[in-house]
ModelCIF file with pLDDT and N, C-alpha, C, O atoms, coordinates in Angstrom:
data_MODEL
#
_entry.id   MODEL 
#
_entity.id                         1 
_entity.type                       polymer 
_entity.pdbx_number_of_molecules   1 
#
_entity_poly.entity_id                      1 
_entity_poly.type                           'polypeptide(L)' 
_entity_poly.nstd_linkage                   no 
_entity_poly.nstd_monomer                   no 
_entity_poly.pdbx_seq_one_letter_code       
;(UNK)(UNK)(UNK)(UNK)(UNK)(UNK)(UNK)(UNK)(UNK)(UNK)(UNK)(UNK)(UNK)(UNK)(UNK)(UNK)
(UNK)(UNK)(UNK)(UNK)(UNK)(UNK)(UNK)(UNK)(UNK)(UNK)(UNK)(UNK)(UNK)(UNK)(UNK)(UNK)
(UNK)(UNK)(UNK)(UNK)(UNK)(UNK)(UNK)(UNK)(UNK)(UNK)(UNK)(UNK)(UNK)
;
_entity_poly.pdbx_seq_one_letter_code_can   XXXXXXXXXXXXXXXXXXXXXXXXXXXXXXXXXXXXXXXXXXXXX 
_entity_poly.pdbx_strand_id                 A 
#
loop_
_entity_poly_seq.entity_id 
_entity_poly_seq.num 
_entity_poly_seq.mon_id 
_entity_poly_seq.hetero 
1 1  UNK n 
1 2  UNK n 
1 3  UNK n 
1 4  UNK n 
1 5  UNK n 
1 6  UNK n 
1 7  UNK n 
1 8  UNK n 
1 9  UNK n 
1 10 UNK n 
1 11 UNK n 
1 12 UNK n 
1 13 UNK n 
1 14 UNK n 
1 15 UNK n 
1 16 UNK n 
1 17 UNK n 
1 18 UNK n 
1 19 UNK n 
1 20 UNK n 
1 21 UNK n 
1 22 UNK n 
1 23 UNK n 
1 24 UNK n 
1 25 UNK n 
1 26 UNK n 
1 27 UNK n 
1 28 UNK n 
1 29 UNK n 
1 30 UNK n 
1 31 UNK n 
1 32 UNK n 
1 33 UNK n 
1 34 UNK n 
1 35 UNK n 
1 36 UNK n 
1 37 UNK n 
1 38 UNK n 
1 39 UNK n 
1 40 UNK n 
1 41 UNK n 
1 42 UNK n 
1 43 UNK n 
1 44 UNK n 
1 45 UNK n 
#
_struct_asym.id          A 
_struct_asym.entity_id   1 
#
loop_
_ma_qa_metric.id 
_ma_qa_metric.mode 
_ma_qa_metric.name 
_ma_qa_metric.software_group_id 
_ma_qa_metric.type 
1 global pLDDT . pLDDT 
2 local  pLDDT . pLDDT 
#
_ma_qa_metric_global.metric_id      1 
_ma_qa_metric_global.metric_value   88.11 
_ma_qa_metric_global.model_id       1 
_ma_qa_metric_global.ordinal_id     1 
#
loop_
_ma_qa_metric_local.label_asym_id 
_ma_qa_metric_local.label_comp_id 
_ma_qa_metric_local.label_seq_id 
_ma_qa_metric_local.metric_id 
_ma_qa_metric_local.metric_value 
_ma_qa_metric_local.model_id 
_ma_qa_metric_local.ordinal_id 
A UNK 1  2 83.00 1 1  
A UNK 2  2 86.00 1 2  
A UNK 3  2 87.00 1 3  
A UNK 4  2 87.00 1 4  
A UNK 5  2 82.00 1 5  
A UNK 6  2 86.00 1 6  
A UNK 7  2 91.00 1 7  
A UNK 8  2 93.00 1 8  
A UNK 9  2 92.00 1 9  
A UNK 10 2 94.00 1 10 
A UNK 11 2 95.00 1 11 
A UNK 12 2 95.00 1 12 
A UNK 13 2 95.00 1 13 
A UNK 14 2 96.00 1 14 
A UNK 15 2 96.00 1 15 
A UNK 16 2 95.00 1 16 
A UNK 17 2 96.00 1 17 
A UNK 18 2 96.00 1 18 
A UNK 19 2 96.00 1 19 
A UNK 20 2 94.00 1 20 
A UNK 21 2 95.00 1 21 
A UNK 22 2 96.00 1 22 
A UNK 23 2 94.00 1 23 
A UNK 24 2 92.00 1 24 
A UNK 25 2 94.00 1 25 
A UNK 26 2 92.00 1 26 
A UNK 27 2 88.00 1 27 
A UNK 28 2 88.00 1 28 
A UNK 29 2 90.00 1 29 
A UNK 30 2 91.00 1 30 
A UNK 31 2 88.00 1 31 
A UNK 32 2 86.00 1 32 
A UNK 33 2 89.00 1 33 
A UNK 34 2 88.00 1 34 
A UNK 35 2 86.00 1 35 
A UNK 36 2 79.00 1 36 
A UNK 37 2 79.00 1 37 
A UNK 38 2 81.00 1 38 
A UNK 39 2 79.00 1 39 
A UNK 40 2 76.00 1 40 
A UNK 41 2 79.00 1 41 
A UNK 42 2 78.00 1 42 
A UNK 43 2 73.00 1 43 
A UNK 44 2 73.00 1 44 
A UNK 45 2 76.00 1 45 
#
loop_
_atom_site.group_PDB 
_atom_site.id 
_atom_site.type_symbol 
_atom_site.label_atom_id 
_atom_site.label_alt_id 
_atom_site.label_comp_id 
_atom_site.label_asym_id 
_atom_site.label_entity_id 
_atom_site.label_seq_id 
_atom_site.pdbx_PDB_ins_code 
_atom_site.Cartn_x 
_atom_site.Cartn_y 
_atom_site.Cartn_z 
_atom_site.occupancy 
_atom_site.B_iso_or_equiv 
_atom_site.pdbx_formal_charge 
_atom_site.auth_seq_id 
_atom_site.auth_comp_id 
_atom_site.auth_asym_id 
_atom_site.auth_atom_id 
_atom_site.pdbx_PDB_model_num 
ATOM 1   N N  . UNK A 1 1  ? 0.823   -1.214 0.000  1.00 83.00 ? 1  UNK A N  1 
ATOM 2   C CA . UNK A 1 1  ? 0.000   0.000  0.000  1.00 83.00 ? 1  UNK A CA 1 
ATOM 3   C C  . UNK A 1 1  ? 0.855   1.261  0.000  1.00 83.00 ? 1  UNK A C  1 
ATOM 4   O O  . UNK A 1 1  ? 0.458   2.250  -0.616 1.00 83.00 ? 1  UNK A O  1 
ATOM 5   N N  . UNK A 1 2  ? 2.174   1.273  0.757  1.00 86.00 ? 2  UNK A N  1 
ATOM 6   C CA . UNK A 1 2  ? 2.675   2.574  0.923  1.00 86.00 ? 2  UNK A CA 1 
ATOM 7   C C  . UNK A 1 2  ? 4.151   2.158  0.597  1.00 86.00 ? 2  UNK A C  1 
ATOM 8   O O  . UNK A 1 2  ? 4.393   0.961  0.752  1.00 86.00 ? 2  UNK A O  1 
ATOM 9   N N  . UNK A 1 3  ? 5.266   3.035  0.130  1.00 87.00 ? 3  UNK A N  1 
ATOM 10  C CA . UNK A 1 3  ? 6.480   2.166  -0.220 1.00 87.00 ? 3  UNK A CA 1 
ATOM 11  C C  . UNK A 1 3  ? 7.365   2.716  0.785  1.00 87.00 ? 3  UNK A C  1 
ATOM 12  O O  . UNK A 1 3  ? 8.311   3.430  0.454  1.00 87.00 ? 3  UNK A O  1 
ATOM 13  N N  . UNK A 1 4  ? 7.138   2.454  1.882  1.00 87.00 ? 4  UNK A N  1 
ATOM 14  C CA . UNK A 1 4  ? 7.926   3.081  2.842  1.00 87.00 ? 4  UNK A CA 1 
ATOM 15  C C  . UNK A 1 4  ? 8.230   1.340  4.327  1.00 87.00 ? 4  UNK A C  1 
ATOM 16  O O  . UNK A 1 4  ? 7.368   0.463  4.263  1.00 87.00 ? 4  UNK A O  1 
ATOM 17  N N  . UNK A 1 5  ? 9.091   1.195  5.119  1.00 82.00 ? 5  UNK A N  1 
ATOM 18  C CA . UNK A 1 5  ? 9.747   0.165  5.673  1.00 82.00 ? 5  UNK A CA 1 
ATOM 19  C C  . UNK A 1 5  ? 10.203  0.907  6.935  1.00 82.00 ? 5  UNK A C  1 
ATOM 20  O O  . UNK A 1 5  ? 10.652  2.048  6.827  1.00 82.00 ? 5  UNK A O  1 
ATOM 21  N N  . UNK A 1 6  ? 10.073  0.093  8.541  1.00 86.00 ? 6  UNK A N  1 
ATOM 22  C CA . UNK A 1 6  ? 10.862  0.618  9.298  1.00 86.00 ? 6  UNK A CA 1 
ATOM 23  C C  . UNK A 1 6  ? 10.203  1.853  9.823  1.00 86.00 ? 6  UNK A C  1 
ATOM 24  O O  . UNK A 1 6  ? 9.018   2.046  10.093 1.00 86.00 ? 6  UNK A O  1 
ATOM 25  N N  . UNK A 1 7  ? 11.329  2.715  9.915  1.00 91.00 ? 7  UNK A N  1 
ATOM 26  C CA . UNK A 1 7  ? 10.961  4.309  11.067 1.00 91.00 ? 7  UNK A CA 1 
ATOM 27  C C  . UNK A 1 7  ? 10.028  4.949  10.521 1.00 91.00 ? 7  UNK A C  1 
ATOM 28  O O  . UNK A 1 7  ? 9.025   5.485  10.993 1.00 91.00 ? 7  UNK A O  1 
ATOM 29  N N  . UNK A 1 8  ? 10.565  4.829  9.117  1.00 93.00 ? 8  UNK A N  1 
ATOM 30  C CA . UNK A 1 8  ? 9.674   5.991  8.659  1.00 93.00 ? 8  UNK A CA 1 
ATOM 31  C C  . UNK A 1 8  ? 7.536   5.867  8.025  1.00 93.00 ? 8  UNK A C  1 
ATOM 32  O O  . UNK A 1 8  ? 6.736   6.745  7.700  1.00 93.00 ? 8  UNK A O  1 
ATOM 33  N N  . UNK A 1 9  ? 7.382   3.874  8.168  1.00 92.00 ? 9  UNK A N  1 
ATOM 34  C CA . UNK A 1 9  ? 6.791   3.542  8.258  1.00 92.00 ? 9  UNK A CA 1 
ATOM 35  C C  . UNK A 1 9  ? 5.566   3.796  9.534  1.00 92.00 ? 9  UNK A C  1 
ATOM 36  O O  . UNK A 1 9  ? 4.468   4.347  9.611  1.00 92.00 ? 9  UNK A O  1 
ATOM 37  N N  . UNK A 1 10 ? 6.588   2.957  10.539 1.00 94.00 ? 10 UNK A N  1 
ATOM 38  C CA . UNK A 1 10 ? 6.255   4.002  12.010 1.00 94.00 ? 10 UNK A CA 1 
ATOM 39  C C  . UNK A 1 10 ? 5.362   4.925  12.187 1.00 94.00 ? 10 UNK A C  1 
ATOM 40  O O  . UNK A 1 10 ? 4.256   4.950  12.728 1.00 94.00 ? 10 UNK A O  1 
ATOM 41  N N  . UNK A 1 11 ? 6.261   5.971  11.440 1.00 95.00 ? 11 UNK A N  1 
ATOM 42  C CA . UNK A 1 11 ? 5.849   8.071  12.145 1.00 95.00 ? 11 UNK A CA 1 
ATOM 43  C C  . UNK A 1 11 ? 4.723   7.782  11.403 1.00 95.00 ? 11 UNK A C  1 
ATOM 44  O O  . UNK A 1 11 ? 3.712   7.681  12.098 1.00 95.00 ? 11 UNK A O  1 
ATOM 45  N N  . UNK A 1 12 ? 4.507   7.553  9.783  1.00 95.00 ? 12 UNK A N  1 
ATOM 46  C CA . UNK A 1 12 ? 2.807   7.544  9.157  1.00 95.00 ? 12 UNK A CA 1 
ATOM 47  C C  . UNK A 1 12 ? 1.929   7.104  9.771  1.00 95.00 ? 12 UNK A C  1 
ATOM 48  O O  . UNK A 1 12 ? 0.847   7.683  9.877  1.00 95.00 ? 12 UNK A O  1 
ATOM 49  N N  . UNK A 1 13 ? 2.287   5.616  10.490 1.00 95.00 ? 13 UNK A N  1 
ATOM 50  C CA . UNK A 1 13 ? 1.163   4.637  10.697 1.00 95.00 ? 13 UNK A CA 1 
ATOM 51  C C  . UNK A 1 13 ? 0.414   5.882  12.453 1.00 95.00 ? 13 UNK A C  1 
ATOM 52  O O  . UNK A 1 13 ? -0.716  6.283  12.733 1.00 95.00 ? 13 UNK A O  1 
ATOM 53  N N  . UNK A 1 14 ? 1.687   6.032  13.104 1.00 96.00 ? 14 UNK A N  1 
ATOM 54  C CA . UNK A 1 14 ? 1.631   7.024  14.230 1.00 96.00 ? 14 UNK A CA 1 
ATOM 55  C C  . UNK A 1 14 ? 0.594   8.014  14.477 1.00 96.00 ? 14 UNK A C  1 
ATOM 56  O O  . UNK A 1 14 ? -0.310  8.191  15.295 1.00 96.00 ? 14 UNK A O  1 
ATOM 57  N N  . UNK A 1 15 ? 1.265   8.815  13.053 1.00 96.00 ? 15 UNK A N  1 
ATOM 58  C CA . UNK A 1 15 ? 0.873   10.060 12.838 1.00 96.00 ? 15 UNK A CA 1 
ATOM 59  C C  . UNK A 1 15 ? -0.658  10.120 12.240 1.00 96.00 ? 15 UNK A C  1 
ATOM 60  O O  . UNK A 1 15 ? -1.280  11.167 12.425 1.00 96.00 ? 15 UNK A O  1 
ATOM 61  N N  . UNK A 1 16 ? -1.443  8.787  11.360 1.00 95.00 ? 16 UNK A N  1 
ATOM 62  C CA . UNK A 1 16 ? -2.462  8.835  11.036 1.00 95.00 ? 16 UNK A CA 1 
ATOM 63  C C  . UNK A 1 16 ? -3.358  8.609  11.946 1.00 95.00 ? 16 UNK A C  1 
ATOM 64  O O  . UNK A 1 16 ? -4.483  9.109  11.952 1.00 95.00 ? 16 UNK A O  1 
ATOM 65  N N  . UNK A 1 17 ? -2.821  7.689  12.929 1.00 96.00 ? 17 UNK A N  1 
ATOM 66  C CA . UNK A 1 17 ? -3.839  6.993  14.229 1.00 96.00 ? 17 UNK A CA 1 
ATOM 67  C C  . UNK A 1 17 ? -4.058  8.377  14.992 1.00 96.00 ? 17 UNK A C  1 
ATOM 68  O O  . UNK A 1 17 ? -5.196  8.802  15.191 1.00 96.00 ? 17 UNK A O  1 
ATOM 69  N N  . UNK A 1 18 ? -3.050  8.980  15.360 1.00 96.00 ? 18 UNK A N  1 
ATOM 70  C CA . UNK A 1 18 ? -3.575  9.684  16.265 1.00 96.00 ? 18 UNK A CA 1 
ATOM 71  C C  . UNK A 1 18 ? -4.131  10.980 15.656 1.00 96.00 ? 18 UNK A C  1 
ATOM 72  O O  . UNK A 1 18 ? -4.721  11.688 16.472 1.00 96.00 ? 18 UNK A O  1 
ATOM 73  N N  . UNK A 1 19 ? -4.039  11.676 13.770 1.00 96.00 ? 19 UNK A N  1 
ATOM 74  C CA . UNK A 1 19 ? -4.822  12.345 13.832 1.00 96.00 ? 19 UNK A CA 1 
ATOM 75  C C  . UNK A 1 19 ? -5.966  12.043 13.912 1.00 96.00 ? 19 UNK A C  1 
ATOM 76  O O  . UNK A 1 19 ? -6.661  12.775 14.616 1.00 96.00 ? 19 UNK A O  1 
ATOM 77  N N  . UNK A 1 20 ? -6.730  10.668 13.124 1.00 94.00 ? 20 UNK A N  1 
ATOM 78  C CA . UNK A 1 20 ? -7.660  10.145 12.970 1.00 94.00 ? 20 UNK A CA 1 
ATOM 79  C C  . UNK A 1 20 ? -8.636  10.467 14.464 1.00 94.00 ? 20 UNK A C  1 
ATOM 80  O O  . UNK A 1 20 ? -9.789  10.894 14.537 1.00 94.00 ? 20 UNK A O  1 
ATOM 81  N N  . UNK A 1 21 ? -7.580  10.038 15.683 1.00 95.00 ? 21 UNK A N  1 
ATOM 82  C CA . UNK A 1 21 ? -8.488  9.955  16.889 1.00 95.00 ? 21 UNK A CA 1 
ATOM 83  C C  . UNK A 1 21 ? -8.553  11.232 17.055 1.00 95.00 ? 21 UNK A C  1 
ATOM 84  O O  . UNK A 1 21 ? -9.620  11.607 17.541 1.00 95.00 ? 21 UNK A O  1 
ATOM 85  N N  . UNK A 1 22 ? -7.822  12.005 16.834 1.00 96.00 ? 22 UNK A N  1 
ATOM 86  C CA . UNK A 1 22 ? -8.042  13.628 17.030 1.00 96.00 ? 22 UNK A CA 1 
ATOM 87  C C  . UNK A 1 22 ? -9.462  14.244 16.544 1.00 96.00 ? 22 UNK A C  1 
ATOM 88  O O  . UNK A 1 22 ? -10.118 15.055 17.198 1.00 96.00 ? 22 UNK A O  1 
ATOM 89  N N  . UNK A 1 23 ? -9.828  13.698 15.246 1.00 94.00 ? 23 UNK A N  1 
ATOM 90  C CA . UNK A 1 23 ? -10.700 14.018 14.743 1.00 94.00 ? 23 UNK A CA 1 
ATOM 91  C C  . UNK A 1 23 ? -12.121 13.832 14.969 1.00 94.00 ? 23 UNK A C  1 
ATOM 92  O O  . UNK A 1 23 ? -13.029 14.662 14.933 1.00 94.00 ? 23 UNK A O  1 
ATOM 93  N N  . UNK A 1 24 ? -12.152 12.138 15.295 1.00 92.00 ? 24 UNK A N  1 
ATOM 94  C CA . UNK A 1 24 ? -12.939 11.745 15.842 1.00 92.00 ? 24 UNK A CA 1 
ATOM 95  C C  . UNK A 1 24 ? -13.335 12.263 17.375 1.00 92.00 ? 24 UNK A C  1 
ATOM 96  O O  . UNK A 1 24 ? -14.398 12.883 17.352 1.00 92.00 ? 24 UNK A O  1 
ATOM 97  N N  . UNK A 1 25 ? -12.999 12.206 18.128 1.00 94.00 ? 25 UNK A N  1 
ATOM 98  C CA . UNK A 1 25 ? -12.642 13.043 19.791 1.00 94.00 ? 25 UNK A CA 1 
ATOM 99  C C  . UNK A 1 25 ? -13.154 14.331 19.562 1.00 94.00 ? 25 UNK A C  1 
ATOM 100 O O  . UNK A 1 25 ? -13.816 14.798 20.488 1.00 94.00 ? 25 UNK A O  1 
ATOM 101 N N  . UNK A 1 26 ? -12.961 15.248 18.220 1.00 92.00 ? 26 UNK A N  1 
ATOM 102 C CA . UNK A 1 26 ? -13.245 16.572 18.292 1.00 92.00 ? 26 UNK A CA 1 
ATOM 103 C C  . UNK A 1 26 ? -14.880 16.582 17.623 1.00 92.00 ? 26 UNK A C  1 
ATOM 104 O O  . UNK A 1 26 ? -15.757 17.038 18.358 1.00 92.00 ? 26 UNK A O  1 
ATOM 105 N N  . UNK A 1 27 ? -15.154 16.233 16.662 1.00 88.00 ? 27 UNK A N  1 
ATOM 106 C CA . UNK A 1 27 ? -16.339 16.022 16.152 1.00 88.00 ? 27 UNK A CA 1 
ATOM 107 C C  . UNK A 1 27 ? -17.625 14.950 16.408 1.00 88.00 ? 27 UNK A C  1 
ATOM 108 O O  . UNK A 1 27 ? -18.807 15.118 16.109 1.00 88.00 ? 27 UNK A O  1 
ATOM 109 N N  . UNK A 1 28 ? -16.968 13.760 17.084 1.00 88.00 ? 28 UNK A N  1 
ATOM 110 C CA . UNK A 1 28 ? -17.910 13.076 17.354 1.00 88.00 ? 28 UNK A CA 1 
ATOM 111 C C  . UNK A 1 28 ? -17.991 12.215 18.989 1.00 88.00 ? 28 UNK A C  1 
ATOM 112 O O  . UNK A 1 28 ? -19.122 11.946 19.392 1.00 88.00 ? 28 UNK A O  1 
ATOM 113 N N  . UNK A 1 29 ? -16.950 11.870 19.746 1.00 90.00 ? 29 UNK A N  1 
ATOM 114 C CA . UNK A 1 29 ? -17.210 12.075 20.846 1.00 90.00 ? 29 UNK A CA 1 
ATOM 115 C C  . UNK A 1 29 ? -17.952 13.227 21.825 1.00 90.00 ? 29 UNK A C  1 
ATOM 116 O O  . UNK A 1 29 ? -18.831 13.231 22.688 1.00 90.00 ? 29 UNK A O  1 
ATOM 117 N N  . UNK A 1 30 ? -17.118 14.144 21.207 1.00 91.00 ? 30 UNK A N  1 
ATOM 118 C CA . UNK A 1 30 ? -17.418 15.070 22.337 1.00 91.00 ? 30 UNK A CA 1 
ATOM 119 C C  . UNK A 1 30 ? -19.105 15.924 21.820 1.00 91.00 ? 30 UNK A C  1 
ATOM 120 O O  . UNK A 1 30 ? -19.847 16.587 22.544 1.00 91.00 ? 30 UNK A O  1 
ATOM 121 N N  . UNK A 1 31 ? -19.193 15.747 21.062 1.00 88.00 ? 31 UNK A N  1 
ATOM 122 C CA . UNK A 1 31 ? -20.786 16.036 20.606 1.00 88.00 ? 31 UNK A CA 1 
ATOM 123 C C  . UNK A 1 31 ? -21.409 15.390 21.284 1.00 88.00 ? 31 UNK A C  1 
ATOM 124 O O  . UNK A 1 31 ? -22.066 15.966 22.151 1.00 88.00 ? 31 UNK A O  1 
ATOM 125 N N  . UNK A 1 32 ? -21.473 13.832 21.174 1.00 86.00 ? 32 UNK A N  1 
ATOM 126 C CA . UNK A 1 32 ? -22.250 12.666 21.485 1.00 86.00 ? 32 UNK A CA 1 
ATOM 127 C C  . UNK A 1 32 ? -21.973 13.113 22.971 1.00 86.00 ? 32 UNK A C  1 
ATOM 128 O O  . UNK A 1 32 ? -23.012 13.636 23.374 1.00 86.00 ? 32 UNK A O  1 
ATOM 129 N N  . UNK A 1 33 ? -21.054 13.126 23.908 1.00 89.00 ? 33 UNK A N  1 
ATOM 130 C CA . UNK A 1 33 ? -20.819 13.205 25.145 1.00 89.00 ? 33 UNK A CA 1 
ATOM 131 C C  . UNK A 1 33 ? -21.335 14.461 25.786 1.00 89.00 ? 33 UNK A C  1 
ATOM 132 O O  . UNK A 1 33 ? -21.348 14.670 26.999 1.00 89.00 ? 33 UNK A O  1 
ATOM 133 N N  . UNK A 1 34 ? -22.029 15.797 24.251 1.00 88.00 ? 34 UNK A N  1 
ATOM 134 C CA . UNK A 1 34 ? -22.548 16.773 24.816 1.00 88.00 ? 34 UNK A CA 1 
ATOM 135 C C  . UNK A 1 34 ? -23.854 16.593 24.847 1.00 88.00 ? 34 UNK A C  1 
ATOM 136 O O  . UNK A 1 34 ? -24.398 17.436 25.560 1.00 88.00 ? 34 UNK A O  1 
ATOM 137 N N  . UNK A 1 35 ? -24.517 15.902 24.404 1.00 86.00 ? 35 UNK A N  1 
ATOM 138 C CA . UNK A 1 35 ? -25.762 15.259 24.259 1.00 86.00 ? 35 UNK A CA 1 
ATOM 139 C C  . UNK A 1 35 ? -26.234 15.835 22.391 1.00 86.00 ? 35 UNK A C  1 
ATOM 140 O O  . UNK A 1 35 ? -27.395 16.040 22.037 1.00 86.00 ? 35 UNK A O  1 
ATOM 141 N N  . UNK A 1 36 ? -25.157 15.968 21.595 1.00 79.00 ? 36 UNK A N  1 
ATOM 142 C CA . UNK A 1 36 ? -25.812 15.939 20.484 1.00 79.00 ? 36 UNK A CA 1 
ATOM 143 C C  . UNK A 1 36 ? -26.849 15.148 19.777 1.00 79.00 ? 36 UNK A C  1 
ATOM 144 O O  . UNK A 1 36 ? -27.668 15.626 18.991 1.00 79.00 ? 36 UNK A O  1 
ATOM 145 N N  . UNK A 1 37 ? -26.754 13.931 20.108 1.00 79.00 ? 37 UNK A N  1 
ATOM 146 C CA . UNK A 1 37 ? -27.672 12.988 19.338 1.00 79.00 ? 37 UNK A CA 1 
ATOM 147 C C  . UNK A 1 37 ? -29.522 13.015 20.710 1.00 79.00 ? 37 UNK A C  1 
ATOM 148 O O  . UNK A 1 37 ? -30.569 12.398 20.516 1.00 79.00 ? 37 UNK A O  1 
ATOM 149 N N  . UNK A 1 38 ? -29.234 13.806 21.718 1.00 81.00 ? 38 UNK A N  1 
ATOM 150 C CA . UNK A 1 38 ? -30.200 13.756 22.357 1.00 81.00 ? 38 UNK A CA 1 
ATOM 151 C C  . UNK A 1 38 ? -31.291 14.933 21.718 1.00 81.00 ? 38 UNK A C  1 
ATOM 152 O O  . UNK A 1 38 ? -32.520 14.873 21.750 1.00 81.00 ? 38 UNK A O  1 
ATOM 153 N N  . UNK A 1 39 ? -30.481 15.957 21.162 1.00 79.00 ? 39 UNK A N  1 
ATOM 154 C CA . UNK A 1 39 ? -31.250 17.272 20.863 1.00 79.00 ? 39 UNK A CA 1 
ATOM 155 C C  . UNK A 1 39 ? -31.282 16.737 18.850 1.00 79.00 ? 39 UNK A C  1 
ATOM 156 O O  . UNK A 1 39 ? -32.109 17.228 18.082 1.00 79.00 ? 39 UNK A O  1 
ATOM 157 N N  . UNK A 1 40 ? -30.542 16.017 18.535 1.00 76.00 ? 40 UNK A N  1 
ATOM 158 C CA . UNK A 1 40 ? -31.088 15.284 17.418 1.00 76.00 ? 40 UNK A CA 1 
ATOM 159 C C  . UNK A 1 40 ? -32.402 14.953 17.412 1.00 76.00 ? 40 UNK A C  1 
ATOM 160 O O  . UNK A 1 40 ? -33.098 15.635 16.659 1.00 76.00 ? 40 UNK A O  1 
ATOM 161 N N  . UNK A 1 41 ? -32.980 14.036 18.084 1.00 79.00 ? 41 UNK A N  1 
ATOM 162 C CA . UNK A 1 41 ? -33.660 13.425 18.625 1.00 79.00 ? 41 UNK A CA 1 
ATOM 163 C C  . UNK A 1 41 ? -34.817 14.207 18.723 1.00 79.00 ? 41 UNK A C  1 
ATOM 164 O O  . UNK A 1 41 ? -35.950 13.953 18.314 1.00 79.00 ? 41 UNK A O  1 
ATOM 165 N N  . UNK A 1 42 ? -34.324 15.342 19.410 1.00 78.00 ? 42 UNK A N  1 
ATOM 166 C CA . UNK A 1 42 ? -35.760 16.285 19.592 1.00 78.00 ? 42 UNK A CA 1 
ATOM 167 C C  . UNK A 1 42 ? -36.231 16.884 18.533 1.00 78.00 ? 42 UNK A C  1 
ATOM 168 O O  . UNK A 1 42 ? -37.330 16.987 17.988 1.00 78.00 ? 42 UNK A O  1 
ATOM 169 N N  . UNK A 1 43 ? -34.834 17.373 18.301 1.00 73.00 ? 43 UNK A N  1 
ATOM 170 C CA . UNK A 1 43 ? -35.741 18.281 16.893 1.00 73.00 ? 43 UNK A CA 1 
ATOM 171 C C  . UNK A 1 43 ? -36.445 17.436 15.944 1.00 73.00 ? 43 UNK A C  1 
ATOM 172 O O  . UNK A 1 43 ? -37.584 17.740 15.589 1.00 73.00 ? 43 UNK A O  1 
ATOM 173 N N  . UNK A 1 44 ? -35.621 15.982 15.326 1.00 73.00 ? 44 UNK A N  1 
ATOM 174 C CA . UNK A 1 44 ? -36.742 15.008 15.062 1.00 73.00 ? 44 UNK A CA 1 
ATOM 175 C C  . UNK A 1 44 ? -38.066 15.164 15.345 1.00 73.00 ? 44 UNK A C  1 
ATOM 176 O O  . UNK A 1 44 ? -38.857 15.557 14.486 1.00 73.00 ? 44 UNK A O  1 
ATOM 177 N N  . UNK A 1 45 ? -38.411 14.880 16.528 1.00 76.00 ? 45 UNK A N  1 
ATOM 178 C CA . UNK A 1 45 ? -40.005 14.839 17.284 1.00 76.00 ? 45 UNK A CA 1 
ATOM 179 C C  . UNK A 1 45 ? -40.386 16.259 17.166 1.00 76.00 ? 45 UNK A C  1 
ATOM 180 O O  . UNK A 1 45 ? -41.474 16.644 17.595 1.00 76.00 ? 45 UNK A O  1 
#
């Protein structure tokens, strides 16, 4: 998939996980943990 081996393999695999969780954590935990999907919900109804 990627032509890279070793360290520098590493820092990508690193560097994607934790923006990935960054992203996730910023947009969808912490919504869900603000009660976004509760006021979803309402405005639904």
């Amino acid at each position: 998939d990627v032509p890279l081996r070793g360290a520098p393999l590493l820092g990508l695999r690193v560097g994607l996980t934790l923006a990935l969780a960054a992203l996730s954590y910023r947009f969808v935990e912490l919504p869900i943990r603000q009660g976004a999907l509760g006021r979803v919900w309402d405005d639904i109804r």
